[in-house]
N, C-alpha and C. Protein backbone atom coordinates (compact mmCIF):
# COMPACT_ATOMS: atom_id res chain seq x y z
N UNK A 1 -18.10 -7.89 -11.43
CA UNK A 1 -17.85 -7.37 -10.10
C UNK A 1 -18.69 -6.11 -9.92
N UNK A 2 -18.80 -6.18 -8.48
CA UNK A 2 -20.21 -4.70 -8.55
C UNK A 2 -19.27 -3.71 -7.27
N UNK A 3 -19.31 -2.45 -7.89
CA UNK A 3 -18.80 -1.37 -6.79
C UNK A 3 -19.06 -1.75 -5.88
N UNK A 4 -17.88 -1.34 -4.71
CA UNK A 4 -17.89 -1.81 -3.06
C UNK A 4 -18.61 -0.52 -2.36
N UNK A 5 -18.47 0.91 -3.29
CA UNK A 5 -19.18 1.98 -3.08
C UNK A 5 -20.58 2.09 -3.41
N UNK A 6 -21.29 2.25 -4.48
CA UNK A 6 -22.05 2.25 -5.23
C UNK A 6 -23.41 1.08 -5.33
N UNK A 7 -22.40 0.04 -5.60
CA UNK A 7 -23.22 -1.11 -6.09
C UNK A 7 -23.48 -1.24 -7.44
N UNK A 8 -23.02 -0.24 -8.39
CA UNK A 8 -22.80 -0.87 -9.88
C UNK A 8 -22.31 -1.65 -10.42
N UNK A 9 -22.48 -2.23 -11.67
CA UNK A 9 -21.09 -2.92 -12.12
C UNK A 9 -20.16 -2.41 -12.66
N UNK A 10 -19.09 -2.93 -12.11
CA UNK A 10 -17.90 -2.07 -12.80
C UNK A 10 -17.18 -2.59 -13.80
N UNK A 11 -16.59 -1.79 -14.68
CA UNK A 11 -16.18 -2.13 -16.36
C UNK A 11 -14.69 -2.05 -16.13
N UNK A 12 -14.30 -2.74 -17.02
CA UNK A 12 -12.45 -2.79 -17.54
C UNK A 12 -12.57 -1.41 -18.08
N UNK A 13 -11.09 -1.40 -18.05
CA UNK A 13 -10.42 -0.31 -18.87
C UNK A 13 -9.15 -0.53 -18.35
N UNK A 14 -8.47 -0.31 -19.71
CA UNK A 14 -7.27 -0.32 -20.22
C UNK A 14 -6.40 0.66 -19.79
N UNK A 15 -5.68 1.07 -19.08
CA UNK A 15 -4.71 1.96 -19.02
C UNK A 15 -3.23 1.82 -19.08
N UNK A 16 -2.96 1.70 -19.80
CA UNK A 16 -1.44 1.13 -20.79
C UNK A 16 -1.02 0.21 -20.38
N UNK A 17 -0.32 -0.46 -19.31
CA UNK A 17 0.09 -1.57 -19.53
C UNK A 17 -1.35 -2.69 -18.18
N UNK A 18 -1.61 -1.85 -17.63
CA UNK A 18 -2.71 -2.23 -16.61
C UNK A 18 -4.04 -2.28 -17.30
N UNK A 19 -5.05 -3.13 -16.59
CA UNK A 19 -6.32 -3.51 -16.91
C UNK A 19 -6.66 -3.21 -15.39
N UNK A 20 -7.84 -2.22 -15.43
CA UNK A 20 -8.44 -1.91 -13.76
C UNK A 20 -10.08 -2.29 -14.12
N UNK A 21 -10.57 -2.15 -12.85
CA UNK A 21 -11.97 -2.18 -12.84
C UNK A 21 -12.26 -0.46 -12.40
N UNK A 22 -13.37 -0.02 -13.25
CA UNK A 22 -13.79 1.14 -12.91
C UNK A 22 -15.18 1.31 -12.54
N UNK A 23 -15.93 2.35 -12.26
CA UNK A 23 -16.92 2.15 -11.83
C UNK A 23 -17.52 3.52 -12.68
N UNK A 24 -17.68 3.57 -13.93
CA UNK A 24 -17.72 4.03 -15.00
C UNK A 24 -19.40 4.60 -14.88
N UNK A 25 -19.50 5.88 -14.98
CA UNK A 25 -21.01 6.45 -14.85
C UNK A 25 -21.77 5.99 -13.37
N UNK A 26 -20.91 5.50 -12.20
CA UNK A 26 -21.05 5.69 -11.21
C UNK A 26 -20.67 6.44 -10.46
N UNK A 27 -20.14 5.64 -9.20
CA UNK A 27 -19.15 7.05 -8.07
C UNK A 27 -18.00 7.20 -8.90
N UNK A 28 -17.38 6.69 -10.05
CA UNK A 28 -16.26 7.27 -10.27
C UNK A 28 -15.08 6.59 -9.64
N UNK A 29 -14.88 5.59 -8.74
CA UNK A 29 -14.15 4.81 -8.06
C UNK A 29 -13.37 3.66 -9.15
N UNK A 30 -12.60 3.54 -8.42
CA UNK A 30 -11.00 2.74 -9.28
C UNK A 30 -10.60 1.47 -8.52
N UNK A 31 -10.90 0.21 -9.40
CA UNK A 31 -10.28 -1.12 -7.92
C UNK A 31 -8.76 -1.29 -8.93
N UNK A 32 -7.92 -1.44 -7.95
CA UNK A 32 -6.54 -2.14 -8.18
C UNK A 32 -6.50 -3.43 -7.69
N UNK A 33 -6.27 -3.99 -8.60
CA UNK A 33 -5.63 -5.97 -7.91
C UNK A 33 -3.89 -5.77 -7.37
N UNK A 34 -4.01 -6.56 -6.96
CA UNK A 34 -2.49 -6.73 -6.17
C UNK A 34 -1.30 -6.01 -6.67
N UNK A 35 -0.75 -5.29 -6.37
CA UNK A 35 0.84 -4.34 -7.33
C UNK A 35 0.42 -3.60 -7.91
N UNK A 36 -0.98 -3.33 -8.58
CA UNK A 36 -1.11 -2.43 -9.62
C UNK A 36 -1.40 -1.05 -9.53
N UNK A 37 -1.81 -0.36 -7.80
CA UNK A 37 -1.76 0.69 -7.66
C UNK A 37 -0.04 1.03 -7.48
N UNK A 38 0.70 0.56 -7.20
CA UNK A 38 2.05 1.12 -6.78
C UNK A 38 3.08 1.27 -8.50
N UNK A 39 2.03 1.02 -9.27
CA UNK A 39 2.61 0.80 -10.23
C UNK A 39 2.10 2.68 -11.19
N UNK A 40 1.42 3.21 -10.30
CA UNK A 40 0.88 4.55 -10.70
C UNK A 40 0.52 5.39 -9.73
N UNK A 41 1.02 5.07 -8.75
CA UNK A 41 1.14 5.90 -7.44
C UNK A 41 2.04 7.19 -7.15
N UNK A 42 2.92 7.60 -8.21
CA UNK A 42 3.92 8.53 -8.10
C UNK A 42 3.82 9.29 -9.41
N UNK A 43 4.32 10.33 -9.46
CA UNK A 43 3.81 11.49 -10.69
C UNK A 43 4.77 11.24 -11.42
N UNK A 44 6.12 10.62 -11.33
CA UNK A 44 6.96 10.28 -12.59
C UNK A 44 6.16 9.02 -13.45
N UNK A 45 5.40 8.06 -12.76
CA UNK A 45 4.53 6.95 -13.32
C UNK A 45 3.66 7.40 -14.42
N UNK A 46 3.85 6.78 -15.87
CA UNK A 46 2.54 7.21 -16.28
C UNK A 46 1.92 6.10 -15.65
N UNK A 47 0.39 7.25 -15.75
CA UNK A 47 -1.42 6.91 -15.92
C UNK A 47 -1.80 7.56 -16.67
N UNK A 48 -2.79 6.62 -17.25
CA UNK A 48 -4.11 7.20 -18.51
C UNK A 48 -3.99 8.21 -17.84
N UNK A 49 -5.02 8.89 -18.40
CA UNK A 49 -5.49 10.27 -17.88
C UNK A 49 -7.05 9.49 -17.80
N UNK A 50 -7.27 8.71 -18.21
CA UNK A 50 -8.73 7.98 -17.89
C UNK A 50 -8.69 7.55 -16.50
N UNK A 51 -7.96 7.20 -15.91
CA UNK A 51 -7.81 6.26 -14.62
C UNK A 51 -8.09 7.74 -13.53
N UNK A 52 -7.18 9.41 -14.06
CA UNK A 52 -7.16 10.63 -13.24
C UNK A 52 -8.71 10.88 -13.11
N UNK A 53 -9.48 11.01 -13.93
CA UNK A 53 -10.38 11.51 -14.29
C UNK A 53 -12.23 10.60 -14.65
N UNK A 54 -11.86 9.43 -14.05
CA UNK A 54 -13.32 8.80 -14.50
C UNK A 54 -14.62 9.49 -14.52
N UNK A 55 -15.30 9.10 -15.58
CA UNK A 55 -16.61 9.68 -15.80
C UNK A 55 -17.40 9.45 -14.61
N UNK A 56 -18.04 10.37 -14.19
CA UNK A 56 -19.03 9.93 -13.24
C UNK A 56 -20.49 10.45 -13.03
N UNK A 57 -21.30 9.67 -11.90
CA UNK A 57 -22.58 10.50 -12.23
C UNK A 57 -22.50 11.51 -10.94
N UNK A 58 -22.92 12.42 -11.10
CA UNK A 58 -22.70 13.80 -10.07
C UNK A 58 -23.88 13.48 -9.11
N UNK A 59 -25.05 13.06 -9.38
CA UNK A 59 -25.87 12.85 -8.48
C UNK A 59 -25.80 11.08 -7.68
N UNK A 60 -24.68 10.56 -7.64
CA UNK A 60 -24.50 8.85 -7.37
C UNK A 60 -23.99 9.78 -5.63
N UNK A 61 -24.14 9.71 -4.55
CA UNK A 61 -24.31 9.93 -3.64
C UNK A 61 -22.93 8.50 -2.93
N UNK A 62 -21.77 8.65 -2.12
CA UNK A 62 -21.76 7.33 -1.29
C UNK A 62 -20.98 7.81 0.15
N UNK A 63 -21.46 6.83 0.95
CA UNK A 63 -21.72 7.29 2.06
C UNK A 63 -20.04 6.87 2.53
N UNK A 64 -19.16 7.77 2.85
CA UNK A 64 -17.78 7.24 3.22
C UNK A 64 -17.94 6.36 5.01
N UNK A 65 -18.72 6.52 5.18
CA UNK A 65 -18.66 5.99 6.86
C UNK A 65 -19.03 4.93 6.52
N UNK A 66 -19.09 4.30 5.61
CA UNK A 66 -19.90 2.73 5.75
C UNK A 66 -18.82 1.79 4.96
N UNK A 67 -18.50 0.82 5.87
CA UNK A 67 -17.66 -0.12 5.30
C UNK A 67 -18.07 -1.04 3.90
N UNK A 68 -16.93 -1.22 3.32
CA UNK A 68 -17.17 -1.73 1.98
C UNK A 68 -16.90 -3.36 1.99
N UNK A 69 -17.50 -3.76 1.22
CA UNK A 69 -16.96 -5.56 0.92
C UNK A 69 -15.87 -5.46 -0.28
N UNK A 70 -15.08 -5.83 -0.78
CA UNK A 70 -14.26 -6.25 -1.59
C UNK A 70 -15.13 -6.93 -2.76
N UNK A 71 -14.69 -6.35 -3.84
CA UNK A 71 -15.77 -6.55 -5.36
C UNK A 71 -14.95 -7.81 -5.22
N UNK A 72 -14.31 -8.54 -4.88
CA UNK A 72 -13.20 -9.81 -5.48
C UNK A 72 -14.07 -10.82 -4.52
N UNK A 73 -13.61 -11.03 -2.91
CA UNK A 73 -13.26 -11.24 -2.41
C UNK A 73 -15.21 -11.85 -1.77
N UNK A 74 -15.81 -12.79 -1.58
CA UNK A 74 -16.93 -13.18 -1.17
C UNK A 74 -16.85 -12.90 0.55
N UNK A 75 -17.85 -11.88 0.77
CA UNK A 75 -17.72 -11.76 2.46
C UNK A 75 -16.42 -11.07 2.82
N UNK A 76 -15.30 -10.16 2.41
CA UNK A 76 -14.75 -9.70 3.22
C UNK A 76 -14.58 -8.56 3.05
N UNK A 77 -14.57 -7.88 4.56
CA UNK A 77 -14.49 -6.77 4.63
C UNK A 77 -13.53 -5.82 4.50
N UNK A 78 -13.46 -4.78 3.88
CA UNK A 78 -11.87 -3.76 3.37
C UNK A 78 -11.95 -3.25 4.84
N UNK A 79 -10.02 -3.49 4.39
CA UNK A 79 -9.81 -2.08 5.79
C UNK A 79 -9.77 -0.49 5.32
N UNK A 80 -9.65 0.35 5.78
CA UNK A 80 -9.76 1.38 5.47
C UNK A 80 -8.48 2.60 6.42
N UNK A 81 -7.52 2.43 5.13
CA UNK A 81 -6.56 2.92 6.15
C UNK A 81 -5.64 4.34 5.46
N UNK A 82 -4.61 4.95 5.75
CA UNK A 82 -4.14 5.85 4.78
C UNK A 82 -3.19 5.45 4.34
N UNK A 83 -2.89 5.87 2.80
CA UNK A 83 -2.32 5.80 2.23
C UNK A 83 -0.81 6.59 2.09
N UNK A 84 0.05 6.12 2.76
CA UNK A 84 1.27 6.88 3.35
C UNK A 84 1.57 7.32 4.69
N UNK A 85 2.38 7.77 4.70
CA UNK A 85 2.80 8.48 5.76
C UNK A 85 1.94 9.81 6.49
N UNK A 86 2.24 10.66 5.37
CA UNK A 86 1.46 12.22 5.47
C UNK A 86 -0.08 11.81 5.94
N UNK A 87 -0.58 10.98 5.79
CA UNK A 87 -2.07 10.27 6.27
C UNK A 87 -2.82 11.21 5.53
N UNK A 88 -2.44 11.71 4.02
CA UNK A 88 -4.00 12.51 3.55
C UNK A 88 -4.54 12.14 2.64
N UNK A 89 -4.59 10.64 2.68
CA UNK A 89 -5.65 10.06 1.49
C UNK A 89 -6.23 9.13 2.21
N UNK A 90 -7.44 8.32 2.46
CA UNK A 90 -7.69 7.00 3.29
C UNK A 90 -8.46 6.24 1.73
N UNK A 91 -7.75 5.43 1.68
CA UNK A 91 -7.94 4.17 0.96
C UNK A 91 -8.67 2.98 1.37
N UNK A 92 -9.52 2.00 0.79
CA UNK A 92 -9.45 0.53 1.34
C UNK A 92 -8.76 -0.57 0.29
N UNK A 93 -8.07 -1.29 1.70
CA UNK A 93 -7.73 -2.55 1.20
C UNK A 93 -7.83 -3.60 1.64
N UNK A 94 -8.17 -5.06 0.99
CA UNK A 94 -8.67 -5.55 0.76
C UNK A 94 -7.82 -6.89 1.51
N UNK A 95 -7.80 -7.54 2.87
CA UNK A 95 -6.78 -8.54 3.87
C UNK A 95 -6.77 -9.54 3.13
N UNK A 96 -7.30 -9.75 2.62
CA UNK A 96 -8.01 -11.31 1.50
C UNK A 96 -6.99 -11.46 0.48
N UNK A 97 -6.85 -10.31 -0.57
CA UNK A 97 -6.39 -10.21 -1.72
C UNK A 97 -5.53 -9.20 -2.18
N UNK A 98 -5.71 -8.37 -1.38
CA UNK A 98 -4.55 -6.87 -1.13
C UNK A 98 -4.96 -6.05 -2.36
N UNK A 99 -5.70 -6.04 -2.85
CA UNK A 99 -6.16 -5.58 -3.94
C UNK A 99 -6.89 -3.64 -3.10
N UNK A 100 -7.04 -3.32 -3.93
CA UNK A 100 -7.25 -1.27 -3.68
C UNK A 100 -7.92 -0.59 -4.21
N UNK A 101 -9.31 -0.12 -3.45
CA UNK A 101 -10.00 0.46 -4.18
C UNK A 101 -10.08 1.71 -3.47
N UNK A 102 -10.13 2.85 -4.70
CA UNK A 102 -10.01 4.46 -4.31
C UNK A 102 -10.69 4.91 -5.11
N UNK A 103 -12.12 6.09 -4.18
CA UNK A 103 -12.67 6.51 -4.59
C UNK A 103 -12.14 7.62 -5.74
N UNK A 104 -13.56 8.48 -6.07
CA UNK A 104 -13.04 9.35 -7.13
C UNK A 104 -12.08 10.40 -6.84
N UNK A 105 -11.39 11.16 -7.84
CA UNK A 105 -10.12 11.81 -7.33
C UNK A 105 -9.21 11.52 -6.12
N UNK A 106 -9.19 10.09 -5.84
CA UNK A 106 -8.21 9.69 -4.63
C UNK A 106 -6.90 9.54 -5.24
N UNK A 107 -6.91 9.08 -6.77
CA UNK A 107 -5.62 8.83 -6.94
C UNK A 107 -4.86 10.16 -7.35
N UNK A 108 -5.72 10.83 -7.69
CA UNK A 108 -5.00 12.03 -8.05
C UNK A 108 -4.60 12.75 -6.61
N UNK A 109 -4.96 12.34 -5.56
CA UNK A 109 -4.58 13.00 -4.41
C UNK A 109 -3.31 12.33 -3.91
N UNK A 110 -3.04 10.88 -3.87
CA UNK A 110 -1.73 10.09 -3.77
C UNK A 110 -1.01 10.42 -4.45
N UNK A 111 -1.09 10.69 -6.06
CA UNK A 111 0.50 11.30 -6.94
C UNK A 111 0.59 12.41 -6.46
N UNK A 112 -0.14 13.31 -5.67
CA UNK A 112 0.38 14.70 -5.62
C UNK A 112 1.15 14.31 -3.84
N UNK A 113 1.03 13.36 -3.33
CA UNK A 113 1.65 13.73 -2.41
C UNK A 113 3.20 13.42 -2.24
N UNK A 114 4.02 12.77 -3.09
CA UNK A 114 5.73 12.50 -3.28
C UNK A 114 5.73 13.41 -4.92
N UNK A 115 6.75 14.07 -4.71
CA UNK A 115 7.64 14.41 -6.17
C UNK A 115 8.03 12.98 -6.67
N UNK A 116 8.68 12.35 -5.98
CA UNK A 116 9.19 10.94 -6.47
C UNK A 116 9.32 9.75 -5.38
N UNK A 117 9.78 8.66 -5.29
CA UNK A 117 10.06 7.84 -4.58
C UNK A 117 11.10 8.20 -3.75
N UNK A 118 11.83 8.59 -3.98
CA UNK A 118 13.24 8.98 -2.84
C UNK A 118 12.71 9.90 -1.83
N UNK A 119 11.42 11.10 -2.87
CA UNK A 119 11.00 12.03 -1.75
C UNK A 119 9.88 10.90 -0.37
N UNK A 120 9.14 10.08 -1.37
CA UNK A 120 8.33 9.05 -0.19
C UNK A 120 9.15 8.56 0.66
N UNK A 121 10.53 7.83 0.65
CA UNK A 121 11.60 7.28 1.03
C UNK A 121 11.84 7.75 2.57
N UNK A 122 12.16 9.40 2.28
CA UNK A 122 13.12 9.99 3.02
C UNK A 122 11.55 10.39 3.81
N UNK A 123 10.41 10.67 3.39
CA UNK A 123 9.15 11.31 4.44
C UNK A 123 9.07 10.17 5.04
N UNK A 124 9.19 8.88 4.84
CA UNK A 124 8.99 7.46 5.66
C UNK A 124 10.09 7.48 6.91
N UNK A 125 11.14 7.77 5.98
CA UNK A 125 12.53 7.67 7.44
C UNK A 125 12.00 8.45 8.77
N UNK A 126 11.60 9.63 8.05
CA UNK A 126 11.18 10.87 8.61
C UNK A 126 10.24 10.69 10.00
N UNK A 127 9.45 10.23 9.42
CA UNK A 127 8.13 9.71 10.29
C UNK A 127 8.70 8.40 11.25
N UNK A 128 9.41 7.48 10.32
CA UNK A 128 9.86 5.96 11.48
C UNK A 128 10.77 6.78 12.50
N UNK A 129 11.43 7.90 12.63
CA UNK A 129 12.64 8.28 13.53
C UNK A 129 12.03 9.19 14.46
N UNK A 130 10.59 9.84 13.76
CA UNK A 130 9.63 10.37 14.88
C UNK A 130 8.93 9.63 15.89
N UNK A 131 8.51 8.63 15.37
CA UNK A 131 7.65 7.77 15.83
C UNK A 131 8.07 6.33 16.59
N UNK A 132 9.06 6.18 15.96
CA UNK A 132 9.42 4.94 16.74
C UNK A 132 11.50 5.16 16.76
N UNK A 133 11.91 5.80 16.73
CA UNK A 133 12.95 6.44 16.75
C UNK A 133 13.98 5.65 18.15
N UNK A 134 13.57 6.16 18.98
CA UNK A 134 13.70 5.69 20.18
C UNK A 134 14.16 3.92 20.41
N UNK A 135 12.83 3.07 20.07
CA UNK A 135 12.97 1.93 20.08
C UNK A 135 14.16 1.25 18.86
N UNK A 136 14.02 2.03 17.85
CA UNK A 136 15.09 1.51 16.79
C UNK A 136 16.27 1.42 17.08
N UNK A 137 16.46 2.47 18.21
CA UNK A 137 18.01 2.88 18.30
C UNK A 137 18.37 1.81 19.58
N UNK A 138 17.13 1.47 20.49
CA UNK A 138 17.24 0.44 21.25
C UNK A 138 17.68 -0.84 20.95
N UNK A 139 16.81 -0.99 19.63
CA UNK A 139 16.88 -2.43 18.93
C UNK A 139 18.45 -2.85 18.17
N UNK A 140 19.00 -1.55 17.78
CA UNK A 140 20.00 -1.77 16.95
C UNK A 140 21.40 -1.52 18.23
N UNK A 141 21.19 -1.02 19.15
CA UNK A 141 22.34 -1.41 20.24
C UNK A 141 22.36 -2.22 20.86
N UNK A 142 21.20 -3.48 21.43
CA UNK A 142 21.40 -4.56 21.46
C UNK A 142 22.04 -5.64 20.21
N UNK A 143 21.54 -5.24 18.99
CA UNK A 143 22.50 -6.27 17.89
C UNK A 143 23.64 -5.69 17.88
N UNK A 144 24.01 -4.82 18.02
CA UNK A 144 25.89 -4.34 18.35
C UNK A 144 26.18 -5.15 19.46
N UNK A 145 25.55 -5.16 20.28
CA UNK A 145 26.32 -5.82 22.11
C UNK A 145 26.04 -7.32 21.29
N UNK A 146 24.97 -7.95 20.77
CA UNK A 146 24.87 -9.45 20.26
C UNK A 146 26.08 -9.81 19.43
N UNK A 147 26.25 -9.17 18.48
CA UNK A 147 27.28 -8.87 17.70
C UNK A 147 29.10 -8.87 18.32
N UNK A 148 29.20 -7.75 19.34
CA UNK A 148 30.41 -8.15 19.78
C UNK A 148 30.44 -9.52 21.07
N UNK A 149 29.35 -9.92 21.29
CA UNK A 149 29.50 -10.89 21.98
C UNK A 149 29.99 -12.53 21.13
N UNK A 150 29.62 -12.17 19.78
CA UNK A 150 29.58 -13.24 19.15
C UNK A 150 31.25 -13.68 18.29
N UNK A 151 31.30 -12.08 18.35
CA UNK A 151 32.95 -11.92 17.93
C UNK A 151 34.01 -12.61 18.60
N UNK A 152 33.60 -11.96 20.25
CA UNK A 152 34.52 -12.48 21.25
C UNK A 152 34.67 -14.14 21.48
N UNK A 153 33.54 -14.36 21.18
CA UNK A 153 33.22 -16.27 21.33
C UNK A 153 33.70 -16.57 19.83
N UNK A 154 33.82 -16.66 18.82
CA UNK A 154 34.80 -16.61 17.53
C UNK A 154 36.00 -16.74 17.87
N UNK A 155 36.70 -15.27 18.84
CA UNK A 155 38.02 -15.33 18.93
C UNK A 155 38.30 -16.32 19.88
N UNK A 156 37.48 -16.24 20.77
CA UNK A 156 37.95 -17.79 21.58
C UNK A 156 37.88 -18.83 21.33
N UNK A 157 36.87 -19.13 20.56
CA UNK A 157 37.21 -20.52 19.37
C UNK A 157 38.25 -20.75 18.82
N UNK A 158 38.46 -19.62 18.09
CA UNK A 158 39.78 -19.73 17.57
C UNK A 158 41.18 -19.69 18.28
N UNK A 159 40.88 -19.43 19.18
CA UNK A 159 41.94 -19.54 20.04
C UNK A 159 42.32 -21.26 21.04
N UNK A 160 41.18 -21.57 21.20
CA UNK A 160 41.16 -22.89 21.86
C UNK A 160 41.65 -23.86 21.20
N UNK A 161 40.59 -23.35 19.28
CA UNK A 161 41.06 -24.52 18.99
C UNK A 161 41.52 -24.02 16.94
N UNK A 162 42.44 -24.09 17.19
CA UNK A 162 43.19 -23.22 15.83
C UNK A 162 42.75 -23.81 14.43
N UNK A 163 42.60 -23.52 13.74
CA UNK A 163 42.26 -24.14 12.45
C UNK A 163 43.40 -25.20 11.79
N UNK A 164 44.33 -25.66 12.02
CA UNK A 164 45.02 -26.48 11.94
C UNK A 164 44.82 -28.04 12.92
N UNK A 165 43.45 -27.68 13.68
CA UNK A 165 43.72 -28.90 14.39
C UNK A 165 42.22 -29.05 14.50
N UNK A 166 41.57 -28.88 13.42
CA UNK A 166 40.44 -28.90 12.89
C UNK A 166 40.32 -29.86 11.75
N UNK A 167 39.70 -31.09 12.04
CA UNK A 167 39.38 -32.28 10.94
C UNK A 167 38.52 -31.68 9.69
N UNK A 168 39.15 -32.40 8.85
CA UNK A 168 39.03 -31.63 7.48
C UNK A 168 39.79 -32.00 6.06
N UNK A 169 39.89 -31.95 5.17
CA UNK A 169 40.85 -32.11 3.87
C UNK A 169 41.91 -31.92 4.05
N UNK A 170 42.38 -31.57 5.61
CA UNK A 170 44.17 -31.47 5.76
C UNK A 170 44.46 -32.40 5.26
N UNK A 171 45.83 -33.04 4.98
CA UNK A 171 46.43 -34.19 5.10
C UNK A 171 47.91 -34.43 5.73
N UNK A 172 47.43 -33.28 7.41
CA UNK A 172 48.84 -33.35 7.99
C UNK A 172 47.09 -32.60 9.03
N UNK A 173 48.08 -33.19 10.56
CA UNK A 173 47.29 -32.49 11.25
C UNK A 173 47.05 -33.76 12.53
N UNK A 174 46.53 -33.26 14.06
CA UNK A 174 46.40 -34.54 15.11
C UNK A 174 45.19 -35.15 14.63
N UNK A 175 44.31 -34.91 13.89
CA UNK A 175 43.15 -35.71 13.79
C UNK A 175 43.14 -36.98 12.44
């Protein structure tokens, strides 16, 4: 596979229980396949310290405005979007294969942004009640009114027609 940045080839490496592609004496860039960035995305997670820190060449130049192809993926193009809430990392990923590639020091910029998962958790609530707040509260008082409508048609079922006069394993009953 050849950097989506760069255009090198990029090498394995091992980082404890993960196998990544790196882009080793290039830009320094990191591809994740499917699950495997969320699997070192938070500062309680270990990561190598190889994965923090890739070797790179200081003079490898890459141009962030220019869209990348997916080292996996023949012909498709990464999206390029942020990574969280707080929006201060922009990542690409990959519609094809969901796979994640982040340039150099990107990942070290994603663990620094949650203490932990509960803290990502609660900045997500945070942001959905800013942002779409409004409509949620819309959405969830119509399933209350759906809800007691469905109750009331229950109790009148049950009322019309009682569970005793309901065909079934009785063996007493009008049916």
């Amino acid at each position: 596979m050849n950097c989506p940045a760069c255009g090198r080839e990029l090498t394995e490496m091992a980082a404890g229980e993960l196998t990544v592609d790196v882009c080793k004496g290039g830009c320094g860039g990191v591809w994740f396949d499917r699950f495997e960035l969320q699997k070192v995305d938070d500062r309680p997670e270990t990561a190598a310290p190889e994965l923090l820190d890739v070797p790179r060449d200081p003079s490898v130049r890459v141009d962030a405005s220019k869209r990348r192809k997916c080292p996996k993926c023949d012909d498709v193009v990464m999206m390029r979007h942020f990574f969280g809430v707080r929006k201060e990392v922009e990542v690409d990923e990959c519609p094809g294969c969901a796979g994640f590639w982040l340039d150099h020091g990107e990942l070290n910029r994603v663990r620094e942004q949650f203490e932990s998962a509960q803290d990502r958790e609660q900045a997500t609530e945070k942001w959905l009640d800013a942002n779409a707040g409004a409509q949620l509260s819309e959405m969830a008082e119509e399933s209350q009114e759906r809800l007691q409508k469905a109750r009331r048609f229950a109790r009148f079922f049950r009322f019309v027609c009682p569970t005793w006069y309901i065909p079934g394993d009785q063996k007493w009953g009008a049916f």
